[in-house]
C-alpha atoms as a PDB file:
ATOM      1  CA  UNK A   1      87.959 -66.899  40.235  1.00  0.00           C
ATOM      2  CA  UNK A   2      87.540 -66.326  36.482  1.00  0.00           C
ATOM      3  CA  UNK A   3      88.953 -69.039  34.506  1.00  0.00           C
ATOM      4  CA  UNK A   4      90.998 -66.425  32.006  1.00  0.00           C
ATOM      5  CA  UNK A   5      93.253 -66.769  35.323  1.00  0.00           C
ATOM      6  CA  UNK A   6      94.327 -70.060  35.128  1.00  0.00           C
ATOM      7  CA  UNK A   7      95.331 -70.376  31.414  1.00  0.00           C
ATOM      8  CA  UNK A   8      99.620 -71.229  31.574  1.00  0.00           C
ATOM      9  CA  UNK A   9      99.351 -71.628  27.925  1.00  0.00           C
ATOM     10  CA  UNK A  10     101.040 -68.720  25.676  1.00  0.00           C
ATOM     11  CA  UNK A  11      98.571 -66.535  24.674  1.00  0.00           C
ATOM     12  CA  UNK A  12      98.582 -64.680  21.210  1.00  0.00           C
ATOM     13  CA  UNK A  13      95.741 -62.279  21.084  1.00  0.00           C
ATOM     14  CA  UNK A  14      95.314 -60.283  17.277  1.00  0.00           C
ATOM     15  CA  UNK A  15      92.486 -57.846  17.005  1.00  0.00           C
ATOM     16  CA  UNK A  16      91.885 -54.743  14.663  1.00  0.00           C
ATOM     17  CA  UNK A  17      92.500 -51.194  15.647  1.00  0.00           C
ATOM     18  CA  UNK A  18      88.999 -50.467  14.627  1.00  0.00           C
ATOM     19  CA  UNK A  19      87.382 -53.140  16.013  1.00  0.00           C
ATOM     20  CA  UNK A  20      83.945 -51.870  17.100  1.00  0.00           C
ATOM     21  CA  UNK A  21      82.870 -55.277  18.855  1.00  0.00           C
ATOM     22  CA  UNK A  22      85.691 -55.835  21.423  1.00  0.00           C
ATOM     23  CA  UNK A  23      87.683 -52.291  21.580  1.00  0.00           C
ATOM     24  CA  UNK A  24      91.148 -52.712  22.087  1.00  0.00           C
ATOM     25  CA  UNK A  25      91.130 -50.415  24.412  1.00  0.00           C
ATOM     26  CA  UNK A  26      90.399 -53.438  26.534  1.00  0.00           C
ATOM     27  CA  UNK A  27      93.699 -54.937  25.892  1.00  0.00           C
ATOM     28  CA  UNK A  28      95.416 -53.678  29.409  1.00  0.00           C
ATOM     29  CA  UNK A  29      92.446 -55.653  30.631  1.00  0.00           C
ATOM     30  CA  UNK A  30      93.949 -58.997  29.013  1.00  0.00           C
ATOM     31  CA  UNK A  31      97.379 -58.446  29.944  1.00  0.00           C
ATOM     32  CA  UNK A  32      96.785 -57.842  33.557  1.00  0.00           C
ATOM     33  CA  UNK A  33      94.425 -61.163  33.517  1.00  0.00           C
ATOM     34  CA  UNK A  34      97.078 -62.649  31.503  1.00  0.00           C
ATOM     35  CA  UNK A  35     100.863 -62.119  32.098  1.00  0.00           C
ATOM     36  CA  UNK A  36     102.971 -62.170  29.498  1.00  0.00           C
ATOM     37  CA  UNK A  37     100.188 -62.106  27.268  1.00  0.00           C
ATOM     38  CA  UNK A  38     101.608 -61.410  23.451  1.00  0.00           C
ATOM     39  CA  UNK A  39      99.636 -58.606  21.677  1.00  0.00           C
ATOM     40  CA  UNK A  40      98.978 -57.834  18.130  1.00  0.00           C
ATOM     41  CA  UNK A  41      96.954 -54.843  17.419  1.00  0.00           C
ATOM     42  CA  UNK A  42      96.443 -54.656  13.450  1.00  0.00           C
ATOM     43  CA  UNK A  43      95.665 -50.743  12.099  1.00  0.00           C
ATOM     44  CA  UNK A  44      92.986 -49.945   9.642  1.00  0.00           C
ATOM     45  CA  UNK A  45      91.403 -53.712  11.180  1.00  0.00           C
ATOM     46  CA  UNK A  46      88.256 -54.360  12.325  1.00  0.00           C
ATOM     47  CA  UNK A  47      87.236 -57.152  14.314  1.00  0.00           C
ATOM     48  CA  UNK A  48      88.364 -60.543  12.322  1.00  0.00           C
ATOM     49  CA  UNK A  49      91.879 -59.993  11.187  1.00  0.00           C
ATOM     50  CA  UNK A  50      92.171 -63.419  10.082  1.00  0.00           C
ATOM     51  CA  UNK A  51      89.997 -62.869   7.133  1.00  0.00           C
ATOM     52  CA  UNK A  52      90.666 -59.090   6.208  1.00  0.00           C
ATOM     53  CA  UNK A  53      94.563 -59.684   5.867  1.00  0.00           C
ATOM     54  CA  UNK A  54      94.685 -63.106   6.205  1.00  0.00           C
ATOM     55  CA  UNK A  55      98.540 -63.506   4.624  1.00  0.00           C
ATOM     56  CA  UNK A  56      99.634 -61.304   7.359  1.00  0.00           C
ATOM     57  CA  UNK A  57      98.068 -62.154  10.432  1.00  0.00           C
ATOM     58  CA  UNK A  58      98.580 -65.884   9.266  1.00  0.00           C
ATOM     59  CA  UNK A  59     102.564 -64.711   9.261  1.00  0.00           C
ATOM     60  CA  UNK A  60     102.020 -63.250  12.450  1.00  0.00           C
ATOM     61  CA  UNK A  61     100.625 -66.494  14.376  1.00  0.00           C
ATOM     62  CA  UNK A  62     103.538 -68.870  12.536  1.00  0.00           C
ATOM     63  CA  UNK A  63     106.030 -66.180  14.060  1.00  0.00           C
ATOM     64  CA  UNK A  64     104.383 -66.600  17.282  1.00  0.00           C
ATOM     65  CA  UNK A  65     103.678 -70.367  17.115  1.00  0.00           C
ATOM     66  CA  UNK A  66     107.727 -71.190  16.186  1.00  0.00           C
ATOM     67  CA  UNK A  67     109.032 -68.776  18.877  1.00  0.00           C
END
């Protein structure tokens, strides 16, 4: 059993639309692993959205974090 399986924790999971690393076209991949898995696909993003718009994907995860 893969270990993504057990997680009970919410899950926030940001990534770029142009991400050229880890596509999101895998994302359906994630949310059938995880259920209820929250998803925040960024446009114009590559791969770190934390540091290419760091104010908003920092707004993003305090959203998530206080709901």
């Amino acid at each position: 059993m893969r270990k993504v399986l057990l997680m009970i924790a919410a899950t926030l999971l940001m990534c770029g639309e142009r991400d050229r690393w880890i596509s999101p076209k895998h994302v359906p991949l994630w949310q059938h692993d995880l259920p209820g898995i929250q998803v925040k696909v960024y446009p114009g993003v590559g791969h770190i959205p934390m540091e290419e718009i760091p104010q908003q994907s920092a707004a993003y995860a305090m959203k998530f974090l206080l709901s």
